[in-house]
Protein backbone atom coordinates (compact mmCIF):
# COMPACT_ATOMS: atom_id res chain seq x y z
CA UNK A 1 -1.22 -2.55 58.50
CA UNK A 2 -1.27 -0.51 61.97
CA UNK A 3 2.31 -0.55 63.21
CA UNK A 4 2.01 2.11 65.83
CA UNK A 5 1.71 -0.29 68.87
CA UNK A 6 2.66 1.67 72.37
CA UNK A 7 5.19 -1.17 73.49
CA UNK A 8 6.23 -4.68 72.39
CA UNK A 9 3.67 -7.12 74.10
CA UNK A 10 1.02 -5.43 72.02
CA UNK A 11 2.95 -5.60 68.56
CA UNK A 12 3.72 -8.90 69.38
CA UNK A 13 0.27 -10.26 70.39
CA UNK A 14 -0.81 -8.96 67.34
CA UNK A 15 1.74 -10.69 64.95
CA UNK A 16 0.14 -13.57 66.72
CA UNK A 17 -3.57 -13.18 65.80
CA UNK A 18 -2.26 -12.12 61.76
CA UNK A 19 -0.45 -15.78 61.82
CA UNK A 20 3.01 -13.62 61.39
CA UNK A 21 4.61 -14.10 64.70
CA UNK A 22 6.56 -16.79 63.42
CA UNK A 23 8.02 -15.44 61.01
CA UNK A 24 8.59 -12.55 62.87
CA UNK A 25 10.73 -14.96 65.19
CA UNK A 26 12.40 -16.32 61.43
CA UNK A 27 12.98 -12.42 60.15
CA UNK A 28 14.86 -11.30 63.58
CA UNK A 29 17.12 -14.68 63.56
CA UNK A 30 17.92 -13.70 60.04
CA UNK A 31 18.53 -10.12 61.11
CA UNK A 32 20.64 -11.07 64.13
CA UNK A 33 22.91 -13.35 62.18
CA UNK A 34 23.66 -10.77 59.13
CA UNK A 35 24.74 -8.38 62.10
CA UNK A 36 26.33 -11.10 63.07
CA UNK A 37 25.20 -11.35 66.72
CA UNK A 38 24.36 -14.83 67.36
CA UNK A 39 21.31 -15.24 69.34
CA UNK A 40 19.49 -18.31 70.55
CA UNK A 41 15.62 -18.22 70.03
CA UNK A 42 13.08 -20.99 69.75
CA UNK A 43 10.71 -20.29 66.73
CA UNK A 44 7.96 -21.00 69.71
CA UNK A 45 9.16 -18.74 71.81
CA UNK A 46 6.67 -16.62 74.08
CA UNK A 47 6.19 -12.90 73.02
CA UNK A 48 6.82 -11.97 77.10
CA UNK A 49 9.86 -14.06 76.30
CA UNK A 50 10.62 -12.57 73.06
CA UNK A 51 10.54 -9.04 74.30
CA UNK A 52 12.26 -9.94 77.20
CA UNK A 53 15.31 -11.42 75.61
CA UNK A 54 15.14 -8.96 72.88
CA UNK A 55 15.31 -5.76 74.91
CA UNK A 56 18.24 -7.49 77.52
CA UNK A 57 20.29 -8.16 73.73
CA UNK A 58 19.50 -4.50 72.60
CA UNK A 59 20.97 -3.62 76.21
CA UNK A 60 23.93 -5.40 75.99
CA UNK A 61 24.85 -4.18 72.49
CA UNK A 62 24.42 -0.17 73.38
CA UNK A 63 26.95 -0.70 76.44
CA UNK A 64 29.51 -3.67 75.17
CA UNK A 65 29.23 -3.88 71.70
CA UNK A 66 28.18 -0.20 69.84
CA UNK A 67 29.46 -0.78 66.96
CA UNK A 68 27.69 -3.99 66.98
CA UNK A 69 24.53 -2.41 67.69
CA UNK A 70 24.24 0.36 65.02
CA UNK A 71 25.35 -2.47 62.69
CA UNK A 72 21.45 -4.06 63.58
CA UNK A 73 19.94 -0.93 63.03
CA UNK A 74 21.28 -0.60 59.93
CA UNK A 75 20.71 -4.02 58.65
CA UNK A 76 17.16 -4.19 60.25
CA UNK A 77 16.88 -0.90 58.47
CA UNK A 78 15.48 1.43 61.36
CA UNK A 79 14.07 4.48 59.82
CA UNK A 80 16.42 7.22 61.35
CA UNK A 81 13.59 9.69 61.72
CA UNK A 82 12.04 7.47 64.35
CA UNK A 83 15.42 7.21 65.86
CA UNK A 84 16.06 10.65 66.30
CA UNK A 85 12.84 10.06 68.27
CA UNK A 86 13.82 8.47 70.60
CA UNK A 87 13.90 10.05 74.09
CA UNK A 88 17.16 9.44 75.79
CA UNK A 89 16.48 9.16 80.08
CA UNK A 90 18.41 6.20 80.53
CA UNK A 91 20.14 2.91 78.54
CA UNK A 92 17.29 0.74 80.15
CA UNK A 93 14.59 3.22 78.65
CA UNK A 94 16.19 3.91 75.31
CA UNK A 95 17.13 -0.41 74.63
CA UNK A 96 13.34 -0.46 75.16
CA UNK A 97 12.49 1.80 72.78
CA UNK A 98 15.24 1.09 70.05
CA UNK A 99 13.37 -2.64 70.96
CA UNK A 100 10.50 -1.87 69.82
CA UNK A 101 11.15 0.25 66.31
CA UNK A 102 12.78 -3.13 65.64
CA UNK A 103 10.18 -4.72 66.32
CA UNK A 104 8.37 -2.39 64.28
CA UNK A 105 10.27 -3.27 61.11
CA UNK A 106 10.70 -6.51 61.37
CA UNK A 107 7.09 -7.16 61.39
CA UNK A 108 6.53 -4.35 58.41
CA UNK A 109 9.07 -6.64 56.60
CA UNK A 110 7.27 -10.07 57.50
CA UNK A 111 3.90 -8.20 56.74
CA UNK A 112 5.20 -6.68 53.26
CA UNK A 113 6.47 -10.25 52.41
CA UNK A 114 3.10 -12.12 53.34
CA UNK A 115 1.27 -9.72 51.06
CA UNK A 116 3.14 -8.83 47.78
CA UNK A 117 5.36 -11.70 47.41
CA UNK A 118 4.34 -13.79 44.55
């Protein structure tokens, strides 16, 4: 499965046309709440939406809640090489990115599920 989508709209439109988008929606929910960051999303939610409210959580996290936020990435289990990746410019950039490799994941995990669960 190609994971390498340039930003989120694409990753998600795609999760769309595999059938996986909602349980994309169903995997980041579950994500959220083990992090414990309660979040509010509609399992029909649009991906415009989706990446919307996504990147303005991400955003929140890095400047109110850190410890919050690297408690996500490690529960969503963001591959620290593609974090170190990351260019930093600015918070608005960089929750944008960090949005997207956990977008990234989350769809590897739906995808991984879908395929060799028995």
């Amino acid at each position: 499965m190609k994971l390498d989508f340039p930003n989120s709209i694409e990753l998600l439109t795609n999760a769309q046309k595999g059938n996986l988008y909602g349980k994309l929606v169903v995997q980041i929910k579950k994500d959220f709440g083990l992090a414990n960051i309660p979040i509010d999303l509609a399992k029909d939610v649009s991906p415009e939406n989706l990446q919307a409210f996504l990147h303005e959580k991400i955003y929140y996290l890095i400047l109110e809640k850190f410890t919050d936020y690297l408690n996500l990435l490690y529960i969503v289990d963001v591959p620290e090489k593609a974090f170190k990746q990351i260019q930093v410019t600015d918070v608005v950039e960089v929750a944008e990115q960090v949005s997207l490799l956990i977008l990234r994941r989350e769809l590897q995990k739906v995808w991984l599920k879908a395929n060799y669960s028995s």
